[in-house]
Protein backbone atom coordinates (compact mmCIF):
# COMPACT_ATOMS: atom_id res chain seq x y z
CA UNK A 1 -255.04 -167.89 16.54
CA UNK A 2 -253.32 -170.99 18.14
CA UNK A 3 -252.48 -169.53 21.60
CA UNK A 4 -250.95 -171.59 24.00
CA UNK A 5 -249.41 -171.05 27.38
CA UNK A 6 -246.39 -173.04 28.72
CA UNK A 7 -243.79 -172.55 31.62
CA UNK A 8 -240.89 -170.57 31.32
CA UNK A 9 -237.52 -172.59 30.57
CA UNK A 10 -234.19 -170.70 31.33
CA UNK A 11 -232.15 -170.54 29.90
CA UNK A 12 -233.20 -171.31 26.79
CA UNK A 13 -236.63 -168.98 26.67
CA UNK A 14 -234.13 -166.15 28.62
CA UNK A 15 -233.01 -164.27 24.70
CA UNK A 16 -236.54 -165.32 23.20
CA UNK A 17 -237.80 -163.14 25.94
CA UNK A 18 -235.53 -160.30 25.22
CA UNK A 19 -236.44 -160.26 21.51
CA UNK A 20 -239.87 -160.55 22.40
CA UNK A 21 -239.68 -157.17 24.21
CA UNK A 22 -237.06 -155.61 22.02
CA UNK A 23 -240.01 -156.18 18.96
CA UNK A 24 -242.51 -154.93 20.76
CA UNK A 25 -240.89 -151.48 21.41
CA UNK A 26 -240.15 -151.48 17.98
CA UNK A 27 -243.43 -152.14 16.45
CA UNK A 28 -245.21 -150.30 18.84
CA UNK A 29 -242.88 -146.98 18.38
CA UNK A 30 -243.00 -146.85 22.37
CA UNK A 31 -242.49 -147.74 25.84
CA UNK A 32 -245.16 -150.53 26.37
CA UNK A 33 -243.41 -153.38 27.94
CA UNK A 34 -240.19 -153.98 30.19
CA UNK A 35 -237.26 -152.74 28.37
CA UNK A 36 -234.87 -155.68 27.34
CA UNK A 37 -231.89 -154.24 29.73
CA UNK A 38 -234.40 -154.48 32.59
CA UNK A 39 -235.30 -158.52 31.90
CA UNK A 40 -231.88 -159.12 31.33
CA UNK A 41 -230.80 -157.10 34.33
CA UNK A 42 -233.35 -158.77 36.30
CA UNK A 43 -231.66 -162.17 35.99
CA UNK A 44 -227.77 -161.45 36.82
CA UNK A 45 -228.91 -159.78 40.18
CA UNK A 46 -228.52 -161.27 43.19
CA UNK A 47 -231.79 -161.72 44.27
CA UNK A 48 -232.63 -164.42 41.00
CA UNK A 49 -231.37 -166.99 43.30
CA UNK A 50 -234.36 -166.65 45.73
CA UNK A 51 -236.51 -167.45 43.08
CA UNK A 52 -237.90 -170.10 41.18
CA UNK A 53 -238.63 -169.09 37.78
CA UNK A 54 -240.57 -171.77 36.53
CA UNK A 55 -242.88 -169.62 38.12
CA UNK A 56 -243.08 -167.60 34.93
CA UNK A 57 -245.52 -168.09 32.22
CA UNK A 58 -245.27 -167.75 28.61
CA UNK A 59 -247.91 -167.38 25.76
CA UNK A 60 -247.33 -168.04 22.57
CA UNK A 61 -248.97 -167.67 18.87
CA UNK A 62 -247.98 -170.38 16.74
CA UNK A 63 -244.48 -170.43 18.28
CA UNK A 64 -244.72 -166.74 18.44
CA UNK A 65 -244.11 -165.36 22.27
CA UNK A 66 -246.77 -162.65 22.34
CA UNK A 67 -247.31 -162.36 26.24
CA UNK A 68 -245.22 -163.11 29.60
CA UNK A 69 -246.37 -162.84 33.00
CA UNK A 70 -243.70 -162.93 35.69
CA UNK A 71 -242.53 -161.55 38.89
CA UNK A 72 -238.99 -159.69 39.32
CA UNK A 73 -237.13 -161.27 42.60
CA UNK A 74 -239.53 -162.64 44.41
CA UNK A 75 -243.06 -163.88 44.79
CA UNK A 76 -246.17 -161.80 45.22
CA UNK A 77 -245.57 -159.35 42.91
CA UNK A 78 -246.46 -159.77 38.78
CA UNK A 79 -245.10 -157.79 35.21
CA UNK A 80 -247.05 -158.22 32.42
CA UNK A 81 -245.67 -158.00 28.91
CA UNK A 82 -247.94 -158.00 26.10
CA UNK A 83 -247.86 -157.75 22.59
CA UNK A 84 -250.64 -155.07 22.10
CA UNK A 85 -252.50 -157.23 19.41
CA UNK A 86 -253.17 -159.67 21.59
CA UNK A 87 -254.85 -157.21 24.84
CA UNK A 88 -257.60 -159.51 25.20
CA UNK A 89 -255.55 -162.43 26.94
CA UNK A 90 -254.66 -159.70 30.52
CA UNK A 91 -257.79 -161.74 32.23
CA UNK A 92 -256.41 -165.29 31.79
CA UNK A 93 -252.73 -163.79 32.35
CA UNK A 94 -253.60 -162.11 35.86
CA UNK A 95 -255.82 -165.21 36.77
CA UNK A 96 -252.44 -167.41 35.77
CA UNK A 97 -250.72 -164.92 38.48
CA UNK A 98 -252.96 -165.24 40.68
CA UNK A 99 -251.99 -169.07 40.68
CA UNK A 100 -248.29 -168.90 40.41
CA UNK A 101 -247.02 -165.75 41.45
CA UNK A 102 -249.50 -164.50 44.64
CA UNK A 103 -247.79 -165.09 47.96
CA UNK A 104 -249.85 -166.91 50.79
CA UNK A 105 -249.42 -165.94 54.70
CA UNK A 106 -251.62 -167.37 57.37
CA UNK A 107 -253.93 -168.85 55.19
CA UNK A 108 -254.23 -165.35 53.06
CA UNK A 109 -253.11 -164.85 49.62
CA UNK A 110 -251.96 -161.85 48.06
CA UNK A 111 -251.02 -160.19 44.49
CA UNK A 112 -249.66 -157.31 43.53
CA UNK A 113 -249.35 -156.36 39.47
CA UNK A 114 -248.37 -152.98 38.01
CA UNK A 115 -250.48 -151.79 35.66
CA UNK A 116 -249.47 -148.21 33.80
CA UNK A 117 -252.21 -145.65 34.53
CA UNK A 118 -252.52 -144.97 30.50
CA UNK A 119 -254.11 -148.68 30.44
CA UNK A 120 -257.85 -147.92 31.19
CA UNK A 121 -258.47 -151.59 29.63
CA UNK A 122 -256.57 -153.58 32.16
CA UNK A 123 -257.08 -150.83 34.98
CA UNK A 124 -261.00 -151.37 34.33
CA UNK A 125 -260.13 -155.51 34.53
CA UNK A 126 -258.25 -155.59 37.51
CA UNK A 127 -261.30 -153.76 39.59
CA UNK A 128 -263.84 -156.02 38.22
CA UNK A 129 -261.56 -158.72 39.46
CA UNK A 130 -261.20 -157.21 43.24
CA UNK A 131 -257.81 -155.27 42.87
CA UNK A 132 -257.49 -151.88 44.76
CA UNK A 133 -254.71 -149.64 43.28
CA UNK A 134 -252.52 -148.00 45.91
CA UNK A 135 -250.50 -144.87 46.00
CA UNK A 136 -247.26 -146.96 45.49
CA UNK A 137 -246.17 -147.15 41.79
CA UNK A 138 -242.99 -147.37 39.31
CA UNK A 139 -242.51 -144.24 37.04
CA UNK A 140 -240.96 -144.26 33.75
CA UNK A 141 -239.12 -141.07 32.78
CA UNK A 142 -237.02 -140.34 29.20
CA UNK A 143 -234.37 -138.33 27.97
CA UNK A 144 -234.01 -137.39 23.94
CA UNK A 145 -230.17 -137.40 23.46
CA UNK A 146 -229.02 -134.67 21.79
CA UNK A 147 -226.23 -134.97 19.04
CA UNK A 148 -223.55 -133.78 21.31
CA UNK A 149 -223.18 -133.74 24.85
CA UNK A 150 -220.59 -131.43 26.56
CA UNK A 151 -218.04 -133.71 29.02
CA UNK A 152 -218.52 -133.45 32.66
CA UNK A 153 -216.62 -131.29 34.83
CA UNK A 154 -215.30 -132.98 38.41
CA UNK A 155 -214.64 -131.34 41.68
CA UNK A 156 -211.02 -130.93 41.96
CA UNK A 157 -209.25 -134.54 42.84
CA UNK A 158 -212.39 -136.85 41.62
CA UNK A 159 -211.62 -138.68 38.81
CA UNK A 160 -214.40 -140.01 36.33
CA UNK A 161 -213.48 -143.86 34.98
CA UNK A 162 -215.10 -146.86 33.88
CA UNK A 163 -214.84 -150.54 34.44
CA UNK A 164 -213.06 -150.94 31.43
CA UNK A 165 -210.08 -148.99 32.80
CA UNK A 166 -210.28 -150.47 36.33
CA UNK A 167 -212.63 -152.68 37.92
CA UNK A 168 -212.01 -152.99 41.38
CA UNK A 169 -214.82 -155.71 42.77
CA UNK A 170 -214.35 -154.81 46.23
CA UNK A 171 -214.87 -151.15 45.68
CA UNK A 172 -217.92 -151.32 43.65
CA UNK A 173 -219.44 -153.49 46.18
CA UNK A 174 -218.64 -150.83 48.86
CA UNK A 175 -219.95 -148.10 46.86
CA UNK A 176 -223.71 -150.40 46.38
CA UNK A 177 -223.63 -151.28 49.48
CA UNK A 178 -223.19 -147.85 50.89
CA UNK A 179 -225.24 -145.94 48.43
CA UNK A 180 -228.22 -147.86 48.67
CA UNK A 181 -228.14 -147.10 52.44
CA UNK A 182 -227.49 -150.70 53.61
CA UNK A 183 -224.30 -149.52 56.64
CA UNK A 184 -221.11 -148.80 56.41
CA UNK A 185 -218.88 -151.41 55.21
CA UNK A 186 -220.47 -154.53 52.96
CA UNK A 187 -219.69 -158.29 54.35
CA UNK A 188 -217.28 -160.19 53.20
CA UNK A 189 -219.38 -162.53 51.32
CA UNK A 190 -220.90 -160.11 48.77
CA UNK A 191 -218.03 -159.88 45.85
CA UNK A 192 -219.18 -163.31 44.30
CA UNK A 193 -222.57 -161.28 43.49
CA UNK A 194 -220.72 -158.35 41.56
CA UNK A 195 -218.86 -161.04 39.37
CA UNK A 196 -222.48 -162.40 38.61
CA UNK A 197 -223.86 -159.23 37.93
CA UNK A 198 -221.14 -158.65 35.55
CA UNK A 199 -221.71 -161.75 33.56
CA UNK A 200 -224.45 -160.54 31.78
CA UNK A 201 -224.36 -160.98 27.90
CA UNK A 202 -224.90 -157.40 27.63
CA UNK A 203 -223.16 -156.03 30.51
CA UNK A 204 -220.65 -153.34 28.62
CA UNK A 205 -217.24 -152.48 31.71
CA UNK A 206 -216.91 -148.98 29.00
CA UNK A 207 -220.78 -148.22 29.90
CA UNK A 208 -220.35 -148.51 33.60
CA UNK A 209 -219.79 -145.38 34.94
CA UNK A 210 -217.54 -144.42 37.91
CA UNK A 211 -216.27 -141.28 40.15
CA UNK A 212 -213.54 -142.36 42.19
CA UNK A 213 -212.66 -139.77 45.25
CA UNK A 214 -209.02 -138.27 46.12
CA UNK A 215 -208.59 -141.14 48.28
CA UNK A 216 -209.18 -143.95 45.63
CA UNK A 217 -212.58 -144.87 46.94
CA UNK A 218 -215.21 -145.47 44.40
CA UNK A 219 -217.86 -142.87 45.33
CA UNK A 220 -220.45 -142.76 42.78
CA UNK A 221 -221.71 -145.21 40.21
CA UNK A 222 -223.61 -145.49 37.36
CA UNK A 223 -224.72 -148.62 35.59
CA UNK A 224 -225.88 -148.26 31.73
CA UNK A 225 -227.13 -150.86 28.78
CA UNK A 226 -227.51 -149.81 25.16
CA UNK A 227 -230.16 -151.50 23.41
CA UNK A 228 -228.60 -151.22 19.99
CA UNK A 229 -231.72 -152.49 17.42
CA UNK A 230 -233.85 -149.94 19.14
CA UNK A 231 -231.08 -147.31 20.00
CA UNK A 232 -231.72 -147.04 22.85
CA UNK A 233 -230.02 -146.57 26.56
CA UNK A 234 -230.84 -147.99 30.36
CA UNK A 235 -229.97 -146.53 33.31
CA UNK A 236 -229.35 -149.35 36.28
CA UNK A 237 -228.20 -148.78 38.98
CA UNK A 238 -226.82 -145.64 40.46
CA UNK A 239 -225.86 -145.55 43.68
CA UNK A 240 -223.86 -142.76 45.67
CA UNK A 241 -221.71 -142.76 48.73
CA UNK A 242 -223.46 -140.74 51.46
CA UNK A 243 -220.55 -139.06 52.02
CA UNK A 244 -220.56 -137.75 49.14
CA UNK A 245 -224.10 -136.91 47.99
CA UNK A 246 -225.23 -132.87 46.76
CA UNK A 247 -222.01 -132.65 44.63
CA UNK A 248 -223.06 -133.50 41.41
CA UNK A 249 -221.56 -136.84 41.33
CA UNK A 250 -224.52 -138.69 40.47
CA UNK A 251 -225.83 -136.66 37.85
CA UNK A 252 -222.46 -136.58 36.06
CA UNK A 253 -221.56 -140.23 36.06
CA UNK A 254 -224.95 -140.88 34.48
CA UNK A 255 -224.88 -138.13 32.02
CA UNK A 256 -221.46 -139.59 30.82
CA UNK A 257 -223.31 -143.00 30.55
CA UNK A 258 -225.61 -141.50 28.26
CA UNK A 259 -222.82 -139.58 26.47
CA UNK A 260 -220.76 -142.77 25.78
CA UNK A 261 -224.31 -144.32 24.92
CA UNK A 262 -225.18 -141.54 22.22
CA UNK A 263 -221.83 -142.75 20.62
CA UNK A 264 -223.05 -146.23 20.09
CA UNK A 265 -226.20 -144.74 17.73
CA UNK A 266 -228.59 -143.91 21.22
CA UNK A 267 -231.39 -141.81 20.90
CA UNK A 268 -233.04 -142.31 23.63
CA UNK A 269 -232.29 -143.22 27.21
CA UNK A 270 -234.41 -144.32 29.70
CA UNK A 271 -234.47 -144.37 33.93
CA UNK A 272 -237.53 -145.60 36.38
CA UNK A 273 -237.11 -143.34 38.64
CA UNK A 274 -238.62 -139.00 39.02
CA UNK A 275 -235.76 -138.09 41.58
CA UNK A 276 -234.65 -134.25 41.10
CA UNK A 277 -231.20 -135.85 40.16
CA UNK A 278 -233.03 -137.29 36.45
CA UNK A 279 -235.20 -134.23 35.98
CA UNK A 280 -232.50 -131.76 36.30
CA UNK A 281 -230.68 -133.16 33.90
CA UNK A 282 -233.28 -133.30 31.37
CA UNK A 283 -235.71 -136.46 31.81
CA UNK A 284 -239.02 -136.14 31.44
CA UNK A 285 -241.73 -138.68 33.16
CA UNK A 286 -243.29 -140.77 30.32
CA UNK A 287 -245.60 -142.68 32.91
CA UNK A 288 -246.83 -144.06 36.62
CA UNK A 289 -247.47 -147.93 36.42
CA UNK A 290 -249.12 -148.40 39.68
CA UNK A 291 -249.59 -151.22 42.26
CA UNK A 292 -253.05 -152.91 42.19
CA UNK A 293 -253.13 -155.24 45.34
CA UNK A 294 -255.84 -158.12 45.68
CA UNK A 295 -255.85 -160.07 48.93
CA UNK A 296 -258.41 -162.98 49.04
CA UNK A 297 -259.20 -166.10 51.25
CA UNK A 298 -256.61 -169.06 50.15
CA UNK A 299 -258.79 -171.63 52.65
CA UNK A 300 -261.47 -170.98 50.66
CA UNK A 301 -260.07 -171.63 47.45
CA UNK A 302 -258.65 -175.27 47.45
């Protein structure tokens, strides 16, 4: 082996990336990395702008990308994505987090990675190092699409859409901004982030999901990526209007998502989340990854 490690370049390491995790779902025959929706996902939100991604590093096999270490939106937390062949390079990738990624207060640094609790390797690694694992973690749930899916049924005066029919910017941003609890009505200054978010190579307006209400307002949303080499199907994000929550809404804009998915060849479809909404509707939790945190003296370490 010839293993190097070298900084991140976007854009032109951003589709390497992707391919990287695409192949090692497929070789693996399961969920061992980030899902390629997610990585892409991760860098048409918003939030990419407060960071600085040369932060991110990459190792590589003879040109080969066969582990990434990176945060999602901001510093002080780490992903690792590994190709399982290569398991024995998590201690210099958490020590390489540890250097780029940890977030220093008042003299203190701190790291948090997520590690899945099926990993007894790098679970074992990270407590040798100092890392205590909390009670906060990221679940991974799955749900086999069957051949057919029967279409939704809406409450009298909701109509069921996607973006490719209408995409109203103003509305979606209403319905995000209200459904992830953030107040009432969004500012002003928020409709240049939808256009961003919708930029994505893979964003699909026909996969993106939407209830609107008898008064026109968009009041439920669901956001979905198909992953066609590995047939499979993302759900990100789905957010619902207060207002309008315990009707169903949610749970049938997303199971239309996966419907329209299962069309494209999907087999699979995937949320990180356990809410009722997912389980009722058939998911089933694959895994926890959980937070390790390590918090050590920066003064005394340069």
């Amino acid at each position: 082996m010839a293993i190097t490690l070298r900084q991140y370049n976007y854009p032109s390491d951003f589709e390497r990336v992707g391919d990287f995790l695409v192949r090692t779902y497929r070789t693996s025959g399961r969920h061992v990395n980030w899902l390629q929706p997610r990585w892409e996902y991760m860098h048409y939100h918003p939030y990419i702008h407060n960071l600085d991604l040369g932060c991110i590093g990459v190792w590589e096999d003879h040109g080969e990308i066969v582990g990434v270490v990176h945060p999602e939106h901001s510093l002080g937390t780490a992903y690792f994505e590994i190709d399982p062949r290569y398991d024995n390079l998590r201690s210099d990738m958490l020590k390489y987090a540890e250097e780029r990624i940890s977030f220093e207060k008042e003299g203190v640094r701190r790291l948090r990675v997520y590690i899945n609790d099926q990993d007894e390797y790098f679970r074992t690694l990270a407590s040798d190092m100092g890392y205590v694992k909390t009670d906060h973690c990221e679940p991974m749930s799955h749900f086999v699409i069957p051949e057919t899916l029967p279409p939704v049924s809406l409450p009298d005066g909701f109509l069921l859409t996607s973006l490719a029919e209408e995409n109203d910017l103003g509305e979606i941003d209403r319905v995000m901004w209200r459904g992830f609890n953030h107040g009432d009505e969004p500012p002003e200054d928020t409709i240049e982030d939808r256009k961003f978010m919708q930029s994505a190579p893979n964003f699909k307006k026909d996969l993106q999901i939407v209830i609107k209400a008898p008064d026109g307002h968009y009041v439920s949303y669901c956001g979905m990526w198909y992953e066609q080499v590995n047939r499979i199907a993302y759900v990100e994000p789905v957010a619902t209007d207060p207002d309008y929550r315990r009707m169903g809404l949610a749970r049938m804009a997303v199971l239309e998502g996966i419907r329209r998915c299962g069309v494209l060849g999907a087999t699979t479809a995937y949320v990180g989340a356990t809410l009722p909404v997912y389980l009722s509707m058939g998911f089933r939790q694959l895994f926890n990854c959980s937070a390790w945190v390590r918090e050590w003296d920066y003064t005394k370490s340069i």
